[in-house]
PDB file of N, CA and C in Angstrom:
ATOM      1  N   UNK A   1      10.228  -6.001 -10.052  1.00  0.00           N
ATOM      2  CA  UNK A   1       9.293  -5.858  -8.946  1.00  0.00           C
ATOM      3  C   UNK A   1       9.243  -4.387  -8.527  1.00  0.00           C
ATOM      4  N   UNK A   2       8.196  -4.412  -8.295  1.00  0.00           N
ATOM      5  CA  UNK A   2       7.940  -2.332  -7.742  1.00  0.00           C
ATOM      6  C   UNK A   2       7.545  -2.274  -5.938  1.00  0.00           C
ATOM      7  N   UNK A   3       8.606  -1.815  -5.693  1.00  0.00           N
ATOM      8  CA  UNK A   3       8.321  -1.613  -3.889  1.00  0.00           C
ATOM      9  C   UNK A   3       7.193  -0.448  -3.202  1.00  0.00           C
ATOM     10  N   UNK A   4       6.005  -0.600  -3.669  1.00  0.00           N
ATOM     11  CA  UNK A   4       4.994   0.541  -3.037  1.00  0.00           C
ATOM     12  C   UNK A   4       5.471   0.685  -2.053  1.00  0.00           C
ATOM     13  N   UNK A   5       5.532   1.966  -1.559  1.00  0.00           N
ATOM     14  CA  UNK A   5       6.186   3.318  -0.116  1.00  0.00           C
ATOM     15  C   UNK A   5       4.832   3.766   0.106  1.00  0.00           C
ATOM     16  N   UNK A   6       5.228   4.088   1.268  1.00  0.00           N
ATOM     17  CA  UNK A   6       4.312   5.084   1.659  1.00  0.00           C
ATOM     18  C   UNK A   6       4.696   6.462   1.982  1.00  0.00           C
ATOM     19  N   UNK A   7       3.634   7.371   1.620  1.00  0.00           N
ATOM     20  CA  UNK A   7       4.137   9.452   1.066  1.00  0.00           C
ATOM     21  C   UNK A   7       4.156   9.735   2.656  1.00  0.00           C
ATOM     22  N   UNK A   8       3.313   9.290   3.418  1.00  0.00           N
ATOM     23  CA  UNK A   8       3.219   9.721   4.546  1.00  0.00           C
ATOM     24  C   UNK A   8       3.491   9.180   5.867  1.00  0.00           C
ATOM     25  N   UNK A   9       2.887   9.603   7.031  1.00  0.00           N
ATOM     26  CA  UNK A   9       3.831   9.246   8.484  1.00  0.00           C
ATOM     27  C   UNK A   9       2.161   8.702   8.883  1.00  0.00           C
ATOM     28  N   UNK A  10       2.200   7.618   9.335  1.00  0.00           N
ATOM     29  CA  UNK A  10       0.721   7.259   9.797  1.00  0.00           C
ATOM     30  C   UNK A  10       0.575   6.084  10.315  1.00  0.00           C
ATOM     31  N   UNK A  11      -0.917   5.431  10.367  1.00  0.00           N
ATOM     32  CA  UNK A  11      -1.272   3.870  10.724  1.00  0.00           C
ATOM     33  C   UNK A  11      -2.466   3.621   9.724  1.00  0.00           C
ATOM     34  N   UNK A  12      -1.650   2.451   9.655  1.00  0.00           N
ATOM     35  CA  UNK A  12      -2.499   1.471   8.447  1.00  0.00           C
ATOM     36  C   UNK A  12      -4.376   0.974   9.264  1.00  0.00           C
ATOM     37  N   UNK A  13      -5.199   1.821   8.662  1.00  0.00           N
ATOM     38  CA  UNK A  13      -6.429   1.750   9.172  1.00  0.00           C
ATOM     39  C   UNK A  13      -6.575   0.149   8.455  1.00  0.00           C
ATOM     40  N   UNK A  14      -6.410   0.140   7.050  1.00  0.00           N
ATOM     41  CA  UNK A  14      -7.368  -1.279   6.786  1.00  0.00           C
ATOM     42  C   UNK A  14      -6.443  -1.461   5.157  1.00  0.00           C
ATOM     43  N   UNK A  15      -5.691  -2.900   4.820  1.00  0.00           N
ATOM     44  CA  UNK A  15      -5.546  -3.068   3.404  1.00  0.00           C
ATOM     45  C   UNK A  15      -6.720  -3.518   2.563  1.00  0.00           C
ATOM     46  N   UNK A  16      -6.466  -3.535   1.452  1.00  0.00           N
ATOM     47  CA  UNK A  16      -7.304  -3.634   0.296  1.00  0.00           C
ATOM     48  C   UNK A  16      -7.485  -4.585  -0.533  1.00  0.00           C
ATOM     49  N   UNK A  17      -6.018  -5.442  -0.082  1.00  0.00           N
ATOM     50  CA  UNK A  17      -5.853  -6.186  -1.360  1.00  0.00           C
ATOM     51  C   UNK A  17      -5.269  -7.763  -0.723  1.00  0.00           C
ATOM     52  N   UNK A  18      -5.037  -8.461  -1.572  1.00  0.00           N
ATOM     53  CA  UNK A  18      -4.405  -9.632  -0.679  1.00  0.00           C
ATOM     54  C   UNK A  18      -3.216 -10.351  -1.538  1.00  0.00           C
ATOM     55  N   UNK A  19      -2.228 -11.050  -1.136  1.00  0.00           N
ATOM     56  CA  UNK A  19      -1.260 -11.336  -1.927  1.00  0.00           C
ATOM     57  C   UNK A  19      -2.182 -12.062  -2.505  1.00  0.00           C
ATOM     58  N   UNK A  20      -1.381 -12.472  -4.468  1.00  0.00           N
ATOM     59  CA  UNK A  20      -1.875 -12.682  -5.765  1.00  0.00           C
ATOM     60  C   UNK A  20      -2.804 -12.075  -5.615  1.00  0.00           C
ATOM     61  N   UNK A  21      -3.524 -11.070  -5.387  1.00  0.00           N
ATOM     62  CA  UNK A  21      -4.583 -10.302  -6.122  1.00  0.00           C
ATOM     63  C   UNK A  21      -4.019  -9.578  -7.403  1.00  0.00           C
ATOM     64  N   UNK A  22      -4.471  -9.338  -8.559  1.00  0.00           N
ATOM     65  CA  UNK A  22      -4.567  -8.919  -9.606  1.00  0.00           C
ATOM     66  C   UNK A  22      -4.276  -7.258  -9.179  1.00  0.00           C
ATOM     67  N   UNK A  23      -3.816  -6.088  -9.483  1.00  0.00           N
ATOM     68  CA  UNK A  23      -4.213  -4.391  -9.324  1.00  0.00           C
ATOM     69  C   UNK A  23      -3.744  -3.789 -10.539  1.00  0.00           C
ATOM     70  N   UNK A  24      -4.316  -3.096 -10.647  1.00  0.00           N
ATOM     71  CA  UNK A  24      -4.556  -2.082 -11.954  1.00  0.00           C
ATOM     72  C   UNK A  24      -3.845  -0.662 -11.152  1.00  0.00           C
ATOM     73  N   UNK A  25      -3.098  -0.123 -12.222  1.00  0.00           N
ATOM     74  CA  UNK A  25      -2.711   1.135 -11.584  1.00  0.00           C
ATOM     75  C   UNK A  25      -4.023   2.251 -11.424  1.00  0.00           C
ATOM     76  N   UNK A  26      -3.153   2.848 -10.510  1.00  0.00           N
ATOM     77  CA  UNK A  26      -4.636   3.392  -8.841  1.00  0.00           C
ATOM     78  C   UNK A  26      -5.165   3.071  -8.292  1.00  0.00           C
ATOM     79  N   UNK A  27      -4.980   1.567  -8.303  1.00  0.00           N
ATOM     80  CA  UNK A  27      -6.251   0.888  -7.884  1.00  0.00           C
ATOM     81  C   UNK A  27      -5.347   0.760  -5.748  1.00  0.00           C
ATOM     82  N   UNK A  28      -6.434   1.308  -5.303  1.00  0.00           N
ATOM     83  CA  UNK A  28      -6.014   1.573  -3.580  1.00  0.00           C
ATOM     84  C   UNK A  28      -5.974   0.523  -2.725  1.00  0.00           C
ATOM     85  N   UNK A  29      -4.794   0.097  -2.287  1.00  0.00           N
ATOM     86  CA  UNK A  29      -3.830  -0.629  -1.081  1.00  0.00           C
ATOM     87  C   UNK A  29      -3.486  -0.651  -0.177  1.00  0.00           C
ATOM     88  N   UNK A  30      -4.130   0.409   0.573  1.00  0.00           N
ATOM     89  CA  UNK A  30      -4.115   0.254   1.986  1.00  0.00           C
ATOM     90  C   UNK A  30      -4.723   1.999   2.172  1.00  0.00           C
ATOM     91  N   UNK A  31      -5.509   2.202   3.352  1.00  0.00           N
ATOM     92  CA  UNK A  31      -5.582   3.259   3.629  1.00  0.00           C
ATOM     93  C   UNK A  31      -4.919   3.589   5.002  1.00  0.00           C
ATOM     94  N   UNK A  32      -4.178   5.255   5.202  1.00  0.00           N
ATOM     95  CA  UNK A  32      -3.204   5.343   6.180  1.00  0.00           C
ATOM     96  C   UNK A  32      -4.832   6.408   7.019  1.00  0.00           C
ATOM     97  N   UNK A  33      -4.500   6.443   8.558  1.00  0.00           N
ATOM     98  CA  UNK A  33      -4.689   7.703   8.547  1.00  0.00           C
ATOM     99  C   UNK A  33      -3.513   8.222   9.522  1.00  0.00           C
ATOM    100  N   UNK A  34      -3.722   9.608   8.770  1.00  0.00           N
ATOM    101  CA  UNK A  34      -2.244  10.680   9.385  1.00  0.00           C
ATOM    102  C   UNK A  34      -3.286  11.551   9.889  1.00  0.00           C
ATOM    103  N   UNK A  35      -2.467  12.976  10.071  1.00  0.00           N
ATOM    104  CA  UNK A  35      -2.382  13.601  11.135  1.00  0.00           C
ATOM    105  C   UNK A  35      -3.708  14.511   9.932  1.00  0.00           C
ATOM    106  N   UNK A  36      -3.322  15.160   8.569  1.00  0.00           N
ATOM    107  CA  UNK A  36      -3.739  15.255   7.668  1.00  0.00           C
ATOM    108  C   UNK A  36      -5.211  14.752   7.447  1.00  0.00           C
ATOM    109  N   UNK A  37      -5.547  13.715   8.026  1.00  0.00           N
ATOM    110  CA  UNK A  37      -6.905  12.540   7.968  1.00  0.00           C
ATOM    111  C   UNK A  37      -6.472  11.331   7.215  1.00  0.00           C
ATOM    112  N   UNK A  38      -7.436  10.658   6.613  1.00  0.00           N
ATOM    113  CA  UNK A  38      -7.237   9.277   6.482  1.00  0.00           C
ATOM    114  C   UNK A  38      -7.023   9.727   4.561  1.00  0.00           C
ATOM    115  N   UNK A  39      -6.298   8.744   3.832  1.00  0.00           N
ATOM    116  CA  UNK A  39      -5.434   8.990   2.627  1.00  0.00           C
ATOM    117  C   UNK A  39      -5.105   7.876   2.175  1.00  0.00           C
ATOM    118  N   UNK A  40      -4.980   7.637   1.005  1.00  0.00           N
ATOM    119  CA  UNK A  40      -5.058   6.350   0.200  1.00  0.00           C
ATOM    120  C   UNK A  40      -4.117   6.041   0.107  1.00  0.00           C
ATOM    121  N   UNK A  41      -3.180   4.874  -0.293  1.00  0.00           N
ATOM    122  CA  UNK A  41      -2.208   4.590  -1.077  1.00  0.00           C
ATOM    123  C   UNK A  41      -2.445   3.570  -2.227  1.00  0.00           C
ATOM    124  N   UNK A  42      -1.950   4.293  -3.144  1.00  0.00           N
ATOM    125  CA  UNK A  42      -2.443   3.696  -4.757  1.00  0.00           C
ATOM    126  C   UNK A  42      -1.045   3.214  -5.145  1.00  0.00           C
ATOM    127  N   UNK A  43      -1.521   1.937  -5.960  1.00  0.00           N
ATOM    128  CA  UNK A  43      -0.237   1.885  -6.931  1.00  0.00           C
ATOM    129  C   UNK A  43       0.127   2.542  -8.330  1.00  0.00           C
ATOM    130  N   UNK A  44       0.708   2.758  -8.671  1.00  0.00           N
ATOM    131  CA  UNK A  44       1.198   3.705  -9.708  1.00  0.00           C
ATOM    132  C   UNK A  44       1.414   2.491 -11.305  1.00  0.00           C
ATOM    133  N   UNK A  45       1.566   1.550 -10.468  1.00  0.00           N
ATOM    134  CA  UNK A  45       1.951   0.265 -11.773  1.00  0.00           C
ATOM    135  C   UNK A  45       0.743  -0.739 -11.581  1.00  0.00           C
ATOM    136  N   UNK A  46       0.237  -2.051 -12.505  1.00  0.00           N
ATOM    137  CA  UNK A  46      -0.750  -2.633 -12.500  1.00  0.00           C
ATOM    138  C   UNK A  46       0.227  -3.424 -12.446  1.00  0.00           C
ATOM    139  N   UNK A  47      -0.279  -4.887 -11.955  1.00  0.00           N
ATOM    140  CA  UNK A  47       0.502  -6.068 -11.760  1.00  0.00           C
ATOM    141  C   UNK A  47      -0.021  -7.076 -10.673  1.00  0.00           C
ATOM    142  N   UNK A  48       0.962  -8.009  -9.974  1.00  0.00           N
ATOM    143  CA  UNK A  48       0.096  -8.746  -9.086  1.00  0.00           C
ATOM    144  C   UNK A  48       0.751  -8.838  -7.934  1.00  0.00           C
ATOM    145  N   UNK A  49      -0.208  -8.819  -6.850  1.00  0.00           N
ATOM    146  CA  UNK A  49       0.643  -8.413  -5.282  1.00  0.00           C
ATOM    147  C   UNK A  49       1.287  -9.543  -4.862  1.00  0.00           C
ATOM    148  N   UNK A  50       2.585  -9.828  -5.136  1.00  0.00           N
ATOM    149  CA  UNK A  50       3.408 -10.271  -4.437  1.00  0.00           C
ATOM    150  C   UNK A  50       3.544 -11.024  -2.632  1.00  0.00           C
ATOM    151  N   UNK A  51       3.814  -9.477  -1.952  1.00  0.00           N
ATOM    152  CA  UNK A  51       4.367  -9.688  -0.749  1.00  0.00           C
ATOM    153  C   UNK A  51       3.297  -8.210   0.045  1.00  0.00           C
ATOM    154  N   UNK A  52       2.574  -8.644   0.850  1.00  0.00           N
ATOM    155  CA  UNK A  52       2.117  -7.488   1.885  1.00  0.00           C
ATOM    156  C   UNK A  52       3.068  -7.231   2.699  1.00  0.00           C
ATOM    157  N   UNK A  53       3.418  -6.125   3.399  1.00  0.00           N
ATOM    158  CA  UNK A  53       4.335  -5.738   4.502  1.00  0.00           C
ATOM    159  C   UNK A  53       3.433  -5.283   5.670  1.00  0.00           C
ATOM    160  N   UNK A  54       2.478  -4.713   5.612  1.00  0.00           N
ATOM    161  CA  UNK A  54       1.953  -4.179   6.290  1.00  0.00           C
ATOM    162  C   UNK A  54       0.061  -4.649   6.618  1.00  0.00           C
ATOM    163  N   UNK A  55      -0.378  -4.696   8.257  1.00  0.00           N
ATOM    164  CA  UNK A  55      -1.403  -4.869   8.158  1.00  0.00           C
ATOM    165  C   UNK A  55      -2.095  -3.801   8.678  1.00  0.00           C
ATOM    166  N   UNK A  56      -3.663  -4.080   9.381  1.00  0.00           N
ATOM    167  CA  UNK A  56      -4.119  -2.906   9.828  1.00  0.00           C
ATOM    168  C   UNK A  56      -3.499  -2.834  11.270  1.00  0.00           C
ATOM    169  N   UNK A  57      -3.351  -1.249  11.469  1.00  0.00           N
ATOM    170  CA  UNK A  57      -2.865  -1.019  13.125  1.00  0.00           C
ATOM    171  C   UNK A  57      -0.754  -1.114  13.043  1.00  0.00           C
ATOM    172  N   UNK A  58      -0.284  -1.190  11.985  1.00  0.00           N
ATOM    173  CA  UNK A  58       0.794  -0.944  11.792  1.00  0.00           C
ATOM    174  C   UNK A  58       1.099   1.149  11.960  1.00  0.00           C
ATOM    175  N   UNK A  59       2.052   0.984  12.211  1.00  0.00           N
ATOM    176  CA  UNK A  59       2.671   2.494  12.224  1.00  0.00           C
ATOM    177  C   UNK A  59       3.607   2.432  10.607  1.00  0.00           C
ATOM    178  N   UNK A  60       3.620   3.726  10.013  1.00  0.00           N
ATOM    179  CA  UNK A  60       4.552   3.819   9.132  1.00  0.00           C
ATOM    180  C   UNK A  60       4.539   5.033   8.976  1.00  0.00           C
ATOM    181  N   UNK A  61       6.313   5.418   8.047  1.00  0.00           N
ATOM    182  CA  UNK A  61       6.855   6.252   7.985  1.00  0.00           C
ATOM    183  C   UNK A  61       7.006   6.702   6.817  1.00  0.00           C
ATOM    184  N   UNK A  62       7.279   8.322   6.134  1.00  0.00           N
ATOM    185  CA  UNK A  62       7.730   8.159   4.556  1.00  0.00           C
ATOM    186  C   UNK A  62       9.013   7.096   3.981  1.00  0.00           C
ATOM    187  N   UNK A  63       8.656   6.136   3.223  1.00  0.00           N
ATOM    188  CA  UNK A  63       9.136   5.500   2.658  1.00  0.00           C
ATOM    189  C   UNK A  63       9.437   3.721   2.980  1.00  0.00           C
ATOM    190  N   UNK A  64       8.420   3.615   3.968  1.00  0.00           N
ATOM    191  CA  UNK A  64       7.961   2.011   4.696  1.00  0.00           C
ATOM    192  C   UNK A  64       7.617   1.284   3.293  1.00  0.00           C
ATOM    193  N   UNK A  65       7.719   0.068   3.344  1.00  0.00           N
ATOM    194  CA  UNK A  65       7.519  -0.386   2.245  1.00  0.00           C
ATOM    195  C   UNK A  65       6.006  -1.251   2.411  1.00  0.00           C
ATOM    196  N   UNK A  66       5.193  -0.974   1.925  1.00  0.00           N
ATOM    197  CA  UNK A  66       3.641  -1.075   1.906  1.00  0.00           C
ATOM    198  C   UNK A  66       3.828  -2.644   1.123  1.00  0.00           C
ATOM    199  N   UNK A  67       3.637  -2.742   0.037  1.00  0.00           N
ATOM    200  CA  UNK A  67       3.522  -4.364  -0.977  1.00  0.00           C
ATOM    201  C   UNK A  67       4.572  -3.921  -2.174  1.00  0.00           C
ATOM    202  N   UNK A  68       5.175  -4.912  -2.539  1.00  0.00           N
ATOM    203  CA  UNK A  68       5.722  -5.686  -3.679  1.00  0.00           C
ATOM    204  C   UNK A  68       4.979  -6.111  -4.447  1.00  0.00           C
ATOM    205  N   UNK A  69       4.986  -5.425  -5.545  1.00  0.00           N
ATOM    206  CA  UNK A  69       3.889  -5.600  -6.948  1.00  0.00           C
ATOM    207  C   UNK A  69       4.870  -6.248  -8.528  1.00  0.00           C
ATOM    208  N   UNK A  70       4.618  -7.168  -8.515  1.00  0.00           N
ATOM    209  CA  UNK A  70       5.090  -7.884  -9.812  1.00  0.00           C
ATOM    210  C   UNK A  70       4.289  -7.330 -11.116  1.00  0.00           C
ATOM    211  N   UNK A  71       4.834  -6.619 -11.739  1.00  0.00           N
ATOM    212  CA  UNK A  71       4.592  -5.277 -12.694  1.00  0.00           C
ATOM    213  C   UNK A  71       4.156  -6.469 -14.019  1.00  0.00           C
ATOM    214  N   UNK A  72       3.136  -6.230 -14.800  1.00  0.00           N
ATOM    215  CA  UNK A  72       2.591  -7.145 -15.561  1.00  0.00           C
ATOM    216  C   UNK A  72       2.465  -6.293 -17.211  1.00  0.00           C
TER     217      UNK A  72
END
């Protein structure tokens, strides 16, 4: 299983995806906005979403754990 983090310090404007959805690596999972502006978070592995952690209007920090992706 792959624990998507998040790079940055922010709030979860809106996710993308929904548990068992299918994702392809890059394919974007939530958008944060920081201080920086608003910024994607992609997965790096393709597979199928597991577990969401996070919804919209959440706060997070570097290294919050965004979704659990079952690597395919």
């Amino acid at each position: 299983m792959y624990e998507l983090r998040s790079s940055r310090e922010g709030t979860v404007v809106r996710v993308e995806v929904d548990e068992g959805q299918m994702v392809a690596e890059d394919d974007e999972i939530a958008l944060l906005d920081t201080e920086a502006g608003r910024t994607s978070v992609v997965t790096d592995v393709p597979g199928v979403v597991r577990e969401l952690y996070v919804e919209a209007g959440y706060s997070v920090t570097p290294g919050t754990v965004i979704a659990l992706i079952d690597e395919s």
